[in-house]
Structures are given as C-alpha cells and as structure tokens.
PDB file of N, CA and C in Angstrom:
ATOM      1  N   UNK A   1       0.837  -1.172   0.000  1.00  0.00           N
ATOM      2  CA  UNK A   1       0.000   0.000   0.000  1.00  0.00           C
ATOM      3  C   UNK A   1       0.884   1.238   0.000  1.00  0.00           C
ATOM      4  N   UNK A   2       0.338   2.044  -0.652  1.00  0.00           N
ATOM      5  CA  UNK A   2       1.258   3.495  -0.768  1.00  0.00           C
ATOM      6  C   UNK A   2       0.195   4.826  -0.474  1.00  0.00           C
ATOM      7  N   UNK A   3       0.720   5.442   0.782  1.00  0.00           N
ATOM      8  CA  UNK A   3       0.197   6.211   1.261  1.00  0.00           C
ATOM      9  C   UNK A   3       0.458   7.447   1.384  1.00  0.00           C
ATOM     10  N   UNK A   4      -0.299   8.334   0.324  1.00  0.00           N
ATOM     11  CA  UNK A   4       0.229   9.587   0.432  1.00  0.00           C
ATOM     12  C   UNK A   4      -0.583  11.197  -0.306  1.00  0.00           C
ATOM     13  N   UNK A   5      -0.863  12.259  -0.045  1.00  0.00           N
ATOM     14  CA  UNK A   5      -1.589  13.110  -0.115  1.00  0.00           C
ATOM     15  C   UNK A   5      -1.578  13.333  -1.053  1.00  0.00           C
ATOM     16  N   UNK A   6      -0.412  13.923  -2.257  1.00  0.00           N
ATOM     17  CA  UNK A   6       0.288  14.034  -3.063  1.00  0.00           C
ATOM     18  C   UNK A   6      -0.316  13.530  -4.381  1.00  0.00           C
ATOM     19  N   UNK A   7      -1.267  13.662  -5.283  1.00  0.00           N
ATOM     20  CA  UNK A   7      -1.715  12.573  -5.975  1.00  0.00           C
ATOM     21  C   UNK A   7      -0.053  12.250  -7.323  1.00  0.00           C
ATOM     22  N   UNK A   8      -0.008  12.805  -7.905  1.00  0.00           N
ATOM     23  CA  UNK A   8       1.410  13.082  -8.548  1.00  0.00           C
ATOM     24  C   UNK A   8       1.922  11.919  -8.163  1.00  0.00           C
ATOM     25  N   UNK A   9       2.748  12.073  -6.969  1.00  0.00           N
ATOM     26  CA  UNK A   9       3.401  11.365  -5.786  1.00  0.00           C
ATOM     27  C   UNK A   9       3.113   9.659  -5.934  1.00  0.00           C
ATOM     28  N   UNK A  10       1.687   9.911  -5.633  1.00  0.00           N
ATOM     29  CA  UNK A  10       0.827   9.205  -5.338  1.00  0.00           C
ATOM     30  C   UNK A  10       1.206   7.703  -6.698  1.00  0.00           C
ATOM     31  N   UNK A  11       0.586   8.413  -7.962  1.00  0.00           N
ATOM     32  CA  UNK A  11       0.416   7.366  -8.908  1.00  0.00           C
ATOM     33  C   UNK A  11       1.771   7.225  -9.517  1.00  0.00           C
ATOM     34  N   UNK A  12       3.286   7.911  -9.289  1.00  0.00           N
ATOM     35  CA  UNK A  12       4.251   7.537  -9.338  1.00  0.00           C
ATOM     36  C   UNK A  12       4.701   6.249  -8.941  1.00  0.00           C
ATOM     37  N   UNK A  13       4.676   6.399  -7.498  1.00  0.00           N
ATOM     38  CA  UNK A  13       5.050   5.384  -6.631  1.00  0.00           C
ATOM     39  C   UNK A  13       4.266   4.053  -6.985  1.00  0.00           C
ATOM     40  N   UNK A  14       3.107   4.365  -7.322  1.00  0.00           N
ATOM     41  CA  UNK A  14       2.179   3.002  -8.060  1.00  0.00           C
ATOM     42  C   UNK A  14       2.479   2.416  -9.063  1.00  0.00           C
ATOM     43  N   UNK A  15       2.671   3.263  -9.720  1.00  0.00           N
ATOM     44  CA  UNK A  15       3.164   3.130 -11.639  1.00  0.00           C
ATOM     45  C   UNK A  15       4.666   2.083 -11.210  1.00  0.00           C
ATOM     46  N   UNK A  16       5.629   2.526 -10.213  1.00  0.00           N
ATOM     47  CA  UNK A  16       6.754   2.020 -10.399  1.00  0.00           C
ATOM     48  C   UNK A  16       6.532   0.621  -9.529  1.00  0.00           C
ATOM     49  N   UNK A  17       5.887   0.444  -8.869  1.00  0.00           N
ATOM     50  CA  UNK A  17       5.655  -0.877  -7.959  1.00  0.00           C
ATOM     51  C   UNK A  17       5.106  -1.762  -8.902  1.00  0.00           C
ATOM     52  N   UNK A  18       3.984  -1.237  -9.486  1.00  0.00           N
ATOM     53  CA  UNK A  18       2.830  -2.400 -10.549  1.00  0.00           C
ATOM     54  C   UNK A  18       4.061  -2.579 -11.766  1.00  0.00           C
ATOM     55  N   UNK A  19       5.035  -2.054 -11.840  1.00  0.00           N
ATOM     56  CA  UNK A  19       6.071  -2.170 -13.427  1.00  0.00           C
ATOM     57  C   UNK A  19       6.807  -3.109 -12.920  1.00  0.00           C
ATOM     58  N   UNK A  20       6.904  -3.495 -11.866  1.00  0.00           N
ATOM     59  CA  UNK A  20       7.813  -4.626 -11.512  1.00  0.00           C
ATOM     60  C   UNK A  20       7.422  -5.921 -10.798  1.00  0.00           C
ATOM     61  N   UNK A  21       5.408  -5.659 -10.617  1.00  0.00           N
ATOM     62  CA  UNK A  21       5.404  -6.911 -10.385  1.00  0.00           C
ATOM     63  C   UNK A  21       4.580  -6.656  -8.793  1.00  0.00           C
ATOM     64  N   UNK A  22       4.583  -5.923  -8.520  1.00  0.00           N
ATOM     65  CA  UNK A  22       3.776  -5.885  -7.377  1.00  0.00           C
ATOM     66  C   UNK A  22       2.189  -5.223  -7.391  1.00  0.00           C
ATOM     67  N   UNK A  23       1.501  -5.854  -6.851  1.00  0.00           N
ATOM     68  CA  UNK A  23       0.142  -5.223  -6.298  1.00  0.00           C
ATOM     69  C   UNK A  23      -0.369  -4.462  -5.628  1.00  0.00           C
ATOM     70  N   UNK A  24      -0.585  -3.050  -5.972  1.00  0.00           N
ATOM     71  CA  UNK A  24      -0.480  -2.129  -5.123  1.00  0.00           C
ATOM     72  C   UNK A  24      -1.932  -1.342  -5.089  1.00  0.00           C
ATOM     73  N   UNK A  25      -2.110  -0.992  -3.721  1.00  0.00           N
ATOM     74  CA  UNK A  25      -3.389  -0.191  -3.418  1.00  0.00           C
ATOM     75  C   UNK A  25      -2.562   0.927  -2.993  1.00  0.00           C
ATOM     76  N   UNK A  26      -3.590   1.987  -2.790  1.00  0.00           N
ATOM     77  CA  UNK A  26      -2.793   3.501  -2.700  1.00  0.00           C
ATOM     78  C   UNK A  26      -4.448   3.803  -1.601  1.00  0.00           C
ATOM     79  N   UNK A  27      -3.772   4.947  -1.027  1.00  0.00           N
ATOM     80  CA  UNK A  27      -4.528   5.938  -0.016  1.00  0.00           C
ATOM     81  C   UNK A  27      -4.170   7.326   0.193  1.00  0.00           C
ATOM     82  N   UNK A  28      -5.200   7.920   0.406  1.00  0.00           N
ATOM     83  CA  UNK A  28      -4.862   9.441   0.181  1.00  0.00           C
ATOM     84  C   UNK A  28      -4.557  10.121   1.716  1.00  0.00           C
ATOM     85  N   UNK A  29      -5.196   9.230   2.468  1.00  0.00           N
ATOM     86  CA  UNK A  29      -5.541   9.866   3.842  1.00  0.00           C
ATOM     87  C   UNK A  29      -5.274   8.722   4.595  1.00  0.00           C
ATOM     88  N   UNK A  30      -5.084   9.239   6.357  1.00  0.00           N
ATOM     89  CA  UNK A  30      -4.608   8.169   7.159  1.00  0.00           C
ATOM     90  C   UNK A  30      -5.869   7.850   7.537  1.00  0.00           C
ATOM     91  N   UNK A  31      -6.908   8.039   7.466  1.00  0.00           N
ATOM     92  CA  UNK A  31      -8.297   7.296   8.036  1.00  0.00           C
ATOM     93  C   UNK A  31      -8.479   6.030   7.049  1.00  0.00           C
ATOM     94  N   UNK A  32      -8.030   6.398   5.570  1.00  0.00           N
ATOM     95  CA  UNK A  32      -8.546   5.643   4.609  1.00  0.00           C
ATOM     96  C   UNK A  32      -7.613   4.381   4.480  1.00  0.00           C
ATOM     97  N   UNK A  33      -6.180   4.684   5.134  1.00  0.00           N
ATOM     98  CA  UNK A  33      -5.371   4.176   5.119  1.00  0.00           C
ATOM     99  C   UNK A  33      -5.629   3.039   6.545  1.00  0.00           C
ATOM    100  N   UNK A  34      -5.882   3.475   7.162  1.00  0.00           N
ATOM    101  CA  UNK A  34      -6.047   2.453   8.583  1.00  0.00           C
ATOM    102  C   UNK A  34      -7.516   1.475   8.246  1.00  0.00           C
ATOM    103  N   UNK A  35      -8.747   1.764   7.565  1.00  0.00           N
ATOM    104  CA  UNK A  35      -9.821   1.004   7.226  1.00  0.00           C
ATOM    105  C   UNK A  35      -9.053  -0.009   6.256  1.00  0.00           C
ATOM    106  N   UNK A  36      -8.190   0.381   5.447  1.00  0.00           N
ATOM    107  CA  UNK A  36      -7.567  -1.032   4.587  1.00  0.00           C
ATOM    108  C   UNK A  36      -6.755  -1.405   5.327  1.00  0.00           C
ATOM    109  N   UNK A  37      -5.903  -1.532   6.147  1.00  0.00           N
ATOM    110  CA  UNK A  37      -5.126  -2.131   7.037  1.00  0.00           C
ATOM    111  C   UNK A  37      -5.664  -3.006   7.621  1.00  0.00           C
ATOM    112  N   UNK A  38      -7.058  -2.531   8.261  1.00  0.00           N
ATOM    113  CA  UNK A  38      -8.058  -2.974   9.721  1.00  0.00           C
ATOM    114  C   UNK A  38      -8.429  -4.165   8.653  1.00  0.00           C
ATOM    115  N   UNK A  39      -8.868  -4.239   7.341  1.00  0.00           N
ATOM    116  CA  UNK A  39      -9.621  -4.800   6.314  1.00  0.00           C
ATOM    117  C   UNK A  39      -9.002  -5.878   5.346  1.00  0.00           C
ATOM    118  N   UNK A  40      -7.668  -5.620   5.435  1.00  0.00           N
ATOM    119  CA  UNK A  40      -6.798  -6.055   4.582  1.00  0.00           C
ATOM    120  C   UNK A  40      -5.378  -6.484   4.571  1.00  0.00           C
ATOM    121  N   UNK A  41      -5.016  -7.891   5.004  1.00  0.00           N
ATOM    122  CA  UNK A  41      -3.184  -7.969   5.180  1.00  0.00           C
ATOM    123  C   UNK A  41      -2.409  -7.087   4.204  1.00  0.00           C
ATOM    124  N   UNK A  42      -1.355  -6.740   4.309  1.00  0.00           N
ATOM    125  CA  UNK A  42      -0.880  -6.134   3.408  1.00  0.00           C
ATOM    126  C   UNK A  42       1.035  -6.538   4.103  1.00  0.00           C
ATOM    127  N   UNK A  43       1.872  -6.653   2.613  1.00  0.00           N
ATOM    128  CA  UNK A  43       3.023  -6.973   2.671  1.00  0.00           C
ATOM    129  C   UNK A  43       3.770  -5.836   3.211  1.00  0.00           C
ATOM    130  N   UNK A  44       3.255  -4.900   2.805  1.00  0.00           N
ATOM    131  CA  UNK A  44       4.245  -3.163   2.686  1.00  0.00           C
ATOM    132  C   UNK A  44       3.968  -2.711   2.511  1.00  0.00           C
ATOM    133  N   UNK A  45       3.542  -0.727   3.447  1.00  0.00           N
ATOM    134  CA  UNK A  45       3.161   0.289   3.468  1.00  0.00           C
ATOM    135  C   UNK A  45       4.177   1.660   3.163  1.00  0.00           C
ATOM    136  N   UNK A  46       4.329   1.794   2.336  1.00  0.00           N
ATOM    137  CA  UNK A  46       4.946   3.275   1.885  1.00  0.00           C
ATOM    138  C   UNK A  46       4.412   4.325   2.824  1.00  0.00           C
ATOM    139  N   UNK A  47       4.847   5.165   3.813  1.00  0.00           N
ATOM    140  CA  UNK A  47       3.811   6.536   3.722  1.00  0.00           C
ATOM    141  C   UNK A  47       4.113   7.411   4.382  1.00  0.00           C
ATOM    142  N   UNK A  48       3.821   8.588   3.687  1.00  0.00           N
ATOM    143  CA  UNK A  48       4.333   9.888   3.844  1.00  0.00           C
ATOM    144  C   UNK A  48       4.045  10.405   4.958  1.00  0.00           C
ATOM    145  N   UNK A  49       4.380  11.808   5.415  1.00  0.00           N
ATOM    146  CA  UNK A  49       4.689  11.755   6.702  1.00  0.00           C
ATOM    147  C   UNK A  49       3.573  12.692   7.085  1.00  0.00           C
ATOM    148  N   UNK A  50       3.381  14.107   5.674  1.00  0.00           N
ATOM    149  CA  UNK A  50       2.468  14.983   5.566  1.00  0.00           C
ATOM    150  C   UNK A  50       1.460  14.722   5.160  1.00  0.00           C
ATOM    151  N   UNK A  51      -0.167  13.995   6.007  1.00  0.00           N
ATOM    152  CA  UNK A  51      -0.984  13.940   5.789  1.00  0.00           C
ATOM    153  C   UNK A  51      -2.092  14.666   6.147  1.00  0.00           C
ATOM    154  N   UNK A  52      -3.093  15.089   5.030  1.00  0.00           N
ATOM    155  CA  UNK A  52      -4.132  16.201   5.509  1.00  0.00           C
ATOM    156  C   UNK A  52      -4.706  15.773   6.994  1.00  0.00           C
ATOM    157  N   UNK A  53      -5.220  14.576   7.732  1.00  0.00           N
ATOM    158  CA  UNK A  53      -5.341  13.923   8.314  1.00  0.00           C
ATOM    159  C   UNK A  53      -5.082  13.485   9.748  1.00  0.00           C
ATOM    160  N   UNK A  54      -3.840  13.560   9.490  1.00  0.00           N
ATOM    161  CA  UNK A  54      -2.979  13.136  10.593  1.00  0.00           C
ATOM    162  C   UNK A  54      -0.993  12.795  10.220  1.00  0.00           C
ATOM    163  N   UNK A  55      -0.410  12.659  11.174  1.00  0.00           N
ATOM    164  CA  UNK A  55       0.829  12.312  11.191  1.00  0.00           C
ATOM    165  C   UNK A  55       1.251  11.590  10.483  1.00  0.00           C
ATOM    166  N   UNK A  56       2.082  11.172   9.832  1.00  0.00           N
ATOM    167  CA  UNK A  56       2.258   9.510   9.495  1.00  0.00           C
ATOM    168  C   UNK A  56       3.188   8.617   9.774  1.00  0.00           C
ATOM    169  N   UNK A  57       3.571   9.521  10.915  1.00  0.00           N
ATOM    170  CA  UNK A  57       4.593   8.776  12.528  1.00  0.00           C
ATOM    171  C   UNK A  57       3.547   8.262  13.433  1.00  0.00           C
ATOM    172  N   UNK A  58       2.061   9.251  13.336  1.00  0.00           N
ATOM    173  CA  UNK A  58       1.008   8.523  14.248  1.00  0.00           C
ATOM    174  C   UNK A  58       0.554   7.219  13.364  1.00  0.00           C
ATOM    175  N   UNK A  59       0.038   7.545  11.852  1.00  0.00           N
ATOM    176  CA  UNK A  59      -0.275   6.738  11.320  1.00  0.00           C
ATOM    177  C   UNK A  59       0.577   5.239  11.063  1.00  0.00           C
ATOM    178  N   UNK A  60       1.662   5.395  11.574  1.00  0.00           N
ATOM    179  CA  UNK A  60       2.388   4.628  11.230  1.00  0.00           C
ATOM    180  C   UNK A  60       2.565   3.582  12.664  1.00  0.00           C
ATOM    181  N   UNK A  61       2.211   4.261  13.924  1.00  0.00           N
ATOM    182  CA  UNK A  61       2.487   3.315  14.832  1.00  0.00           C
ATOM    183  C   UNK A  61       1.513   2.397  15.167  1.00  0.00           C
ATOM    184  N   UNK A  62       0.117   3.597  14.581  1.00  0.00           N
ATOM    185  CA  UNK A  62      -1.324   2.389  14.433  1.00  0.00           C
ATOM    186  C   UNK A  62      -1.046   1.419  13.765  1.00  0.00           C
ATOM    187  N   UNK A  63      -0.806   1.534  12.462  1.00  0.00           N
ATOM    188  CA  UNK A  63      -0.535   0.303  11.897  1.00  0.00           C
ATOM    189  C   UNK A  63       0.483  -0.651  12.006  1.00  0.00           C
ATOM    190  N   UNK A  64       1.792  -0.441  12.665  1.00  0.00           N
ATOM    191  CA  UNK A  64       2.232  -1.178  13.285  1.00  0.00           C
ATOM    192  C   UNK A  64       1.882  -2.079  14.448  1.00  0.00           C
ATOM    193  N   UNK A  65       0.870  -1.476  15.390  1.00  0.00           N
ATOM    194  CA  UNK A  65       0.123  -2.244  16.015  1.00  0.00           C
ATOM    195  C   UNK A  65      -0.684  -3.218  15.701  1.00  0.00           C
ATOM    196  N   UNK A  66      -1.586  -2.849  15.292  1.00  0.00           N
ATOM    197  CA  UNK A  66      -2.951  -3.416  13.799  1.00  0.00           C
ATOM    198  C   UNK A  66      -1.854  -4.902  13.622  1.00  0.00           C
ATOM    199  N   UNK A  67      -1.118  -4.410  12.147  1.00  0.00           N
ATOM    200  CA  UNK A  67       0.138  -5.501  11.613  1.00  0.00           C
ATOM    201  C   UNK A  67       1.631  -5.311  11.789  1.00  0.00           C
ATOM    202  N   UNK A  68       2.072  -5.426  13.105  1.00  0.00           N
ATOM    203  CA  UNK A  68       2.995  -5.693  13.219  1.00  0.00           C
ATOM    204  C   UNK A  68       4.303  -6.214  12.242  1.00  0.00           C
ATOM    205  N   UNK A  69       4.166  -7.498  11.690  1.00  0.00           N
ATOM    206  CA  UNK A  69       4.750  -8.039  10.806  1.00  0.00           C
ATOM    207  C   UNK A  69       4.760  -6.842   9.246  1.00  0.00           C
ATOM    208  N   UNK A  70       4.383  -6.187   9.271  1.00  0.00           N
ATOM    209  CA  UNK A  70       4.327  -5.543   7.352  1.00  0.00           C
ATOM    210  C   UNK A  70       5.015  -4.770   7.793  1.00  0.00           C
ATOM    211  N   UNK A  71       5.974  -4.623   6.629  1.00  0.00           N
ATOM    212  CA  UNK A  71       6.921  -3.650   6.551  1.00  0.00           C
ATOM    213  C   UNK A  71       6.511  -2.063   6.330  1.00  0.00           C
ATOM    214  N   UNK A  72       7.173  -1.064   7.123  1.00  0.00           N
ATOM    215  CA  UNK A  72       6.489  -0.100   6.298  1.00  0.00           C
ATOM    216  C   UNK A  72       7.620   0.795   6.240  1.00  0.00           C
ATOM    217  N   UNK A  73       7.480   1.777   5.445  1.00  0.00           N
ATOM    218  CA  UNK A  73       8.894   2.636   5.312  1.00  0.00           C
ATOM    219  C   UNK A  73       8.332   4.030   4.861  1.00  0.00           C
ATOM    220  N   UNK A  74       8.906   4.828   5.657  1.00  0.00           N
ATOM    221  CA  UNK A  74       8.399   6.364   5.797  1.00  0.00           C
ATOM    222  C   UNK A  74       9.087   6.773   4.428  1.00  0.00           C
ATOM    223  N   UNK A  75       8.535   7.537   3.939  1.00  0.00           N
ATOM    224  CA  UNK A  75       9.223   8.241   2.457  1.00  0.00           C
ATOM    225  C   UNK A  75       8.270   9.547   2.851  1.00  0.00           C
ATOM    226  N   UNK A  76       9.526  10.815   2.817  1.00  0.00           N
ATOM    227  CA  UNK A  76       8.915  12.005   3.146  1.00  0.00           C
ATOM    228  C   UNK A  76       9.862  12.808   2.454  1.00  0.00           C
ATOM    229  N   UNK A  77       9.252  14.558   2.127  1.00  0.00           N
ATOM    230  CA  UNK A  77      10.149  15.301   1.369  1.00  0.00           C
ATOM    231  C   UNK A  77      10.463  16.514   2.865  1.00  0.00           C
ATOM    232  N   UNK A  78       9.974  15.861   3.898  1.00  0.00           N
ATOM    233  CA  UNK A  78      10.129  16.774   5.337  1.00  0.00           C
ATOM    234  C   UNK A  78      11.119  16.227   6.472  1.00  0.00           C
ATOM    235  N   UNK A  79      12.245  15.858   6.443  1.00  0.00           N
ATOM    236  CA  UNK A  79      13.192  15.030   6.620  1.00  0.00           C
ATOM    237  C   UNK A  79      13.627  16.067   8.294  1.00  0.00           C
ATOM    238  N   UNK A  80      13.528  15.308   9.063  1.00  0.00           N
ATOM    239  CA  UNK A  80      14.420  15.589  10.319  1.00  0.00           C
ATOM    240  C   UNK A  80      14.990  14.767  11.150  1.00  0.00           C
ATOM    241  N   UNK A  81      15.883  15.062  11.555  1.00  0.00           N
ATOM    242  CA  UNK A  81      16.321  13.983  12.978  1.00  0.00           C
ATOM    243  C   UNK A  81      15.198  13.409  13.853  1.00  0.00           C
ATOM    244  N   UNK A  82      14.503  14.501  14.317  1.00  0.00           N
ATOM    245  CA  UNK A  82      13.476  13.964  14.867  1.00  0.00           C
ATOM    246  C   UNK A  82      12.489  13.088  14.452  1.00  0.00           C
ATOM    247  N   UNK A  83      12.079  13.245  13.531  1.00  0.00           N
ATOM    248  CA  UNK A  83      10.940  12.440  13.027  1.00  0.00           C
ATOM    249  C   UNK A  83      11.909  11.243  12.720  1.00  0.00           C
ATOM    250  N   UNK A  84      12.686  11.184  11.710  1.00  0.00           N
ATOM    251  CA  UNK A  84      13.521   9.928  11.729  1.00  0.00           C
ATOM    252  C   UNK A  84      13.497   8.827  12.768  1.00  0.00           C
ATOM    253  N   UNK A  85      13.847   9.754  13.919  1.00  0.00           N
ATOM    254  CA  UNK A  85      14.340   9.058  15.494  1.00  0.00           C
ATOM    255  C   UNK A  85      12.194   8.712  15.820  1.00  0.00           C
ATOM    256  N   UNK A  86      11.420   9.193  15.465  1.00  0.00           N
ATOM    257  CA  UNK A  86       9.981   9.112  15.925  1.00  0.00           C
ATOM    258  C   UNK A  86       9.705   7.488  15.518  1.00  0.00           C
ATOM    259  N   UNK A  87      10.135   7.788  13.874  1.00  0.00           N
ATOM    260  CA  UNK A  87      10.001   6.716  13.099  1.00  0.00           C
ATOM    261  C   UNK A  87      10.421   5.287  13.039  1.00  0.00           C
ATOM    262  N   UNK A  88      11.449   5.274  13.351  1.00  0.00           N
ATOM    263  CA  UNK A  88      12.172   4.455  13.797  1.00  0.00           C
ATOM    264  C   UNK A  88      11.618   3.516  14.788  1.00  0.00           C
ATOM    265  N   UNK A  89      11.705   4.705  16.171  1.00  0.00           N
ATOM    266  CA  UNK A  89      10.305   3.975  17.283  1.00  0.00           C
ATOM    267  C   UNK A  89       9.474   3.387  17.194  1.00  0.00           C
ATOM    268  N   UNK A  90       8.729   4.041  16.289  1.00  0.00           N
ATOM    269  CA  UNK A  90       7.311   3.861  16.476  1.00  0.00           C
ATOM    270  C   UNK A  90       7.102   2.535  15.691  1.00  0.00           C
ATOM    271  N   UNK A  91       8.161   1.786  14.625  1.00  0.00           N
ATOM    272  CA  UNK A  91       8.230   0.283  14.041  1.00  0.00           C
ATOM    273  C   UNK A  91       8.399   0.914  12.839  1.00  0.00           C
ATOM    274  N   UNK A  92       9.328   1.923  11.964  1.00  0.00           N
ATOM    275  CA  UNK A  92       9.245   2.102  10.726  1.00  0.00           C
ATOM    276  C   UNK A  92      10.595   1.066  10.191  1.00  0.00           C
ATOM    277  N   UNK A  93      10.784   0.510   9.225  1.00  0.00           N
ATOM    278  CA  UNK A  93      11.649  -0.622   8.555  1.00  0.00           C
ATOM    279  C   UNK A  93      12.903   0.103   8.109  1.00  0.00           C
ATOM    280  N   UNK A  94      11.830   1.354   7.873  1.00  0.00           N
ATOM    281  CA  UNK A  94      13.801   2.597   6.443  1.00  0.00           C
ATOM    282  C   UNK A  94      12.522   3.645   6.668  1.00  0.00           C
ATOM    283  N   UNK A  95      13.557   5.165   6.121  1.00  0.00           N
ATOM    284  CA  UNK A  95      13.291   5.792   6.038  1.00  0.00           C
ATOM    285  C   UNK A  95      13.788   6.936   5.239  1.00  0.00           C
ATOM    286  N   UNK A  96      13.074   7.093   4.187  1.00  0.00           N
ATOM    287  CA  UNK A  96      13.448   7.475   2.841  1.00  0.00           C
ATOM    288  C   UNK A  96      12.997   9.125   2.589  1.00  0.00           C
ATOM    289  N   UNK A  97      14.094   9.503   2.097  1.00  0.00           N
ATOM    290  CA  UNK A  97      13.743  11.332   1.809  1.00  0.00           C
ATOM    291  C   UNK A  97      13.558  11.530   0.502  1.00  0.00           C
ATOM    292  N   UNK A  98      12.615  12.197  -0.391  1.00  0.00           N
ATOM    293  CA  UNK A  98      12.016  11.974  -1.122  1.00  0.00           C
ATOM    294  C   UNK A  98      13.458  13.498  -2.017  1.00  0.00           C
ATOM    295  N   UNK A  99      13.571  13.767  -3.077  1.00  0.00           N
ATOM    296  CA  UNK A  99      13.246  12.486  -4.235  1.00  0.00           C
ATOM    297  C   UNK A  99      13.946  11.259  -4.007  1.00  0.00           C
ATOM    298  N   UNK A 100      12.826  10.057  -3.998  1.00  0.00           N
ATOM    299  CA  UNK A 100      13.546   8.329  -4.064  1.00  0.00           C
ATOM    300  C   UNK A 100      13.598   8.470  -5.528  1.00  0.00           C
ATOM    301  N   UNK A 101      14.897   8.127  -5.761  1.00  0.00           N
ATOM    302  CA  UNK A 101      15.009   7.422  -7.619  1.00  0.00           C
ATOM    303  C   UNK A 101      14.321   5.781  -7.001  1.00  0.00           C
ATOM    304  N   UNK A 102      13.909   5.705  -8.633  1.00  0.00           N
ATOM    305  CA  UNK A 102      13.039   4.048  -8.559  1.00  0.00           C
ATOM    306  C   UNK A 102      13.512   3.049  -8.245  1.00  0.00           C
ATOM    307  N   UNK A 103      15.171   3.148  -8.575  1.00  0.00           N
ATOM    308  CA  UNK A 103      16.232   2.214  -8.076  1.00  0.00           C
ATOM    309  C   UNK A 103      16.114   2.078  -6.585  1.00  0.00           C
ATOM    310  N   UNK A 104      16.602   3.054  -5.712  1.00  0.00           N
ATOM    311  CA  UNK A 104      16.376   3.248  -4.842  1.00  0.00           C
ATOM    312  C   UNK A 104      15.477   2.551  -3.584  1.00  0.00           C
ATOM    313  N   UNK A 105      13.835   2.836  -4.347  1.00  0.00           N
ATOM    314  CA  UNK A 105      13.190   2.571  -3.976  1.00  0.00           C
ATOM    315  C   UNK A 105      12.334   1.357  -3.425  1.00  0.00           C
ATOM    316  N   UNK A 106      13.209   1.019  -5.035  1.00  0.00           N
ATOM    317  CA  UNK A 106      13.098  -1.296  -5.568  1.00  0.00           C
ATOM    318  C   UNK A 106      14.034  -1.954  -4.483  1.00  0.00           C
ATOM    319  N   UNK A 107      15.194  -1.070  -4.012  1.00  0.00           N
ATOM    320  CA  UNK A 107      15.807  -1.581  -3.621  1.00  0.00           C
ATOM    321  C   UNK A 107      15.918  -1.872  -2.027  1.00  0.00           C
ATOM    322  N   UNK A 108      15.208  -1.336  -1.534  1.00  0.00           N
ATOM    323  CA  UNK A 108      15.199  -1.252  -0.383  1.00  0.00           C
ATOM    324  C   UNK A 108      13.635  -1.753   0.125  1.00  0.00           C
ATOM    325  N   UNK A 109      12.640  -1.808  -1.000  1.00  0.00           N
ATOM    326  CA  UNK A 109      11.635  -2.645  -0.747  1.00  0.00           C
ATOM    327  C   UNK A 109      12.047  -4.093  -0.733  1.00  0.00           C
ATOM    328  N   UNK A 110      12.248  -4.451  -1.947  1.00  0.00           N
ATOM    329  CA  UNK A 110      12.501  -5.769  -1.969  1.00  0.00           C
ATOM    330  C   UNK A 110      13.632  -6.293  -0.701  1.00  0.00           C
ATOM    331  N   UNK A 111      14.728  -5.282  -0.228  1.00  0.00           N
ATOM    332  CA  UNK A 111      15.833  -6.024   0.766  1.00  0.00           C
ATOM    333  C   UNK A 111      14.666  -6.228   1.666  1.00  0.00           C
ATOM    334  N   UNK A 112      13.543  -5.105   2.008  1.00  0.00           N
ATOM    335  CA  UNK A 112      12.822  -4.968   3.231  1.00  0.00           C
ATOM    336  C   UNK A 112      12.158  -6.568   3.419  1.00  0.00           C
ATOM    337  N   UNK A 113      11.641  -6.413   2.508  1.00  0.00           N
ATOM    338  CA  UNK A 113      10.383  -8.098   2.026  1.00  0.00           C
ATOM    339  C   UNK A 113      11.334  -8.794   1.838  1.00  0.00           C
ATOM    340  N   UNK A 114      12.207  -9.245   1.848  1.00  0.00           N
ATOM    341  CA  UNK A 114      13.761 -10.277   2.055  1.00  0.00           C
ATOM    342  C   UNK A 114      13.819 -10.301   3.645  1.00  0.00           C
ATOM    343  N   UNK A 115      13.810  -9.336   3.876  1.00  0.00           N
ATOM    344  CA  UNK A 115      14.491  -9.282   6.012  1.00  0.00           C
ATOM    345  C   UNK A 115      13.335 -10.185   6.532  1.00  0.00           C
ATOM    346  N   UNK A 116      11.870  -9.705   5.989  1.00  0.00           N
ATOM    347  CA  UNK A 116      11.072 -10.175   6.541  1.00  0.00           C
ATOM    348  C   UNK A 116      10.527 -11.791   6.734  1.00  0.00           C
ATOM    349  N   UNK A 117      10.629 -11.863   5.423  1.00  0.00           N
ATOM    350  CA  UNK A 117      10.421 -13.514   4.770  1.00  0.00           C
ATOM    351  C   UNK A 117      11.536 -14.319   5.769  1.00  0.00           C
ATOM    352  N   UNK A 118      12.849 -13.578   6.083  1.00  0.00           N
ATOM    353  CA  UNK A 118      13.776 -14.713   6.581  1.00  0.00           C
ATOM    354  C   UNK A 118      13.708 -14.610   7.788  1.00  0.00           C
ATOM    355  N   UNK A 119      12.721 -13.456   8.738  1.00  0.00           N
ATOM    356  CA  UNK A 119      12.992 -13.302   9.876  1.00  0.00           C
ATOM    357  C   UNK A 119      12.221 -14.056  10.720  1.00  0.00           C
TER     358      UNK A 119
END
C-alpha cells in the first residue's frame, strides 16, 4: 500500500511498484489508510509523513500495532532527525527522503520483504 496526499506522488510510486510486479493499493488519507489495514493484510506500506489527516509517525504506529509483521517505510520530502528518530520507534523498517530514484526505492523494498520472509 502506498500512502500519500500528493496525488502526482501518489500514482508515481504506483506506476513504479505495478512495473515490476507488485500489487499495489494507494490511499490518500490516514483514516482511509487504517480502514484497509483494519480490512486487509498487506506486505508493505509506503507513507508519507504529511498527511491532511494526521501524522504519518502517528499513522504509522497504528498500523504497526494493527500488523505488526508488514513492513512499512516512511518516504517524506520533510526530513528531520526527529521524526527519523519518531520513526524508527514507532516500528518504521527505512526511512526514505524523497526524491527516491526508482532504483532506490526497488531496492530497499525488496531487501525490506527479504528481512522479513527470513525473519
């Protein structure tokens, strides 16, 4: 799942996941984002940090609760120590400062869904 306000953003990050093979749902908002979570296993959550909504250091520790096991990895263009250090806490996998090149992005998903599978 890829979570993020941004529509641009948004169907980027989709476009490059579905080109390589993955199945991806997208969300605009952290309410909309936690009803598919609550609703739906999911392997890996992308999501941004600036949501109309809410946090997505808050959003992110709900759903770490919720599913523990899914990877999720903060990708934000609002980058601080702090939030980093929030993120981290709160169960984030990586944490990515936006612009991600696609390389990048493949690459650290797939190591992510590798850590997990073997862990």
């Amino acid at each position: 799942m890829v979570v993020d306000d941004d529509k641009a953003t948004l169907q980027i990050l989709e476009r490059i996941l579905r080109k390589h093979g993955y199945n991806v749902d997208i969300a605009e908002t952290g309410r909309e984002a936690e009803e598919k979570v609550n609703n739906k296993p999911f392997d890996l959550a992308l999501l941004d940090v600036k949501l109309p909504d809410t946090d997505g250091v808050d959003l992110l520790s709900e759903i770490h609760r919720v599913r523990p096991k899914m990877v999720k990895i903060i990708i934000t263009g609002f980058a601080s120590m702090e939030n980093g250090i929030r993120a981290m806490d709160a169960g984030a996998d990586a944490y990515l400062v936006k612009p991600v090149t696609s390389e990048e992005l493949l690459k650290i998903v797939e190591q992510k869904l590798r850590e997990r599978e073997n862990a």
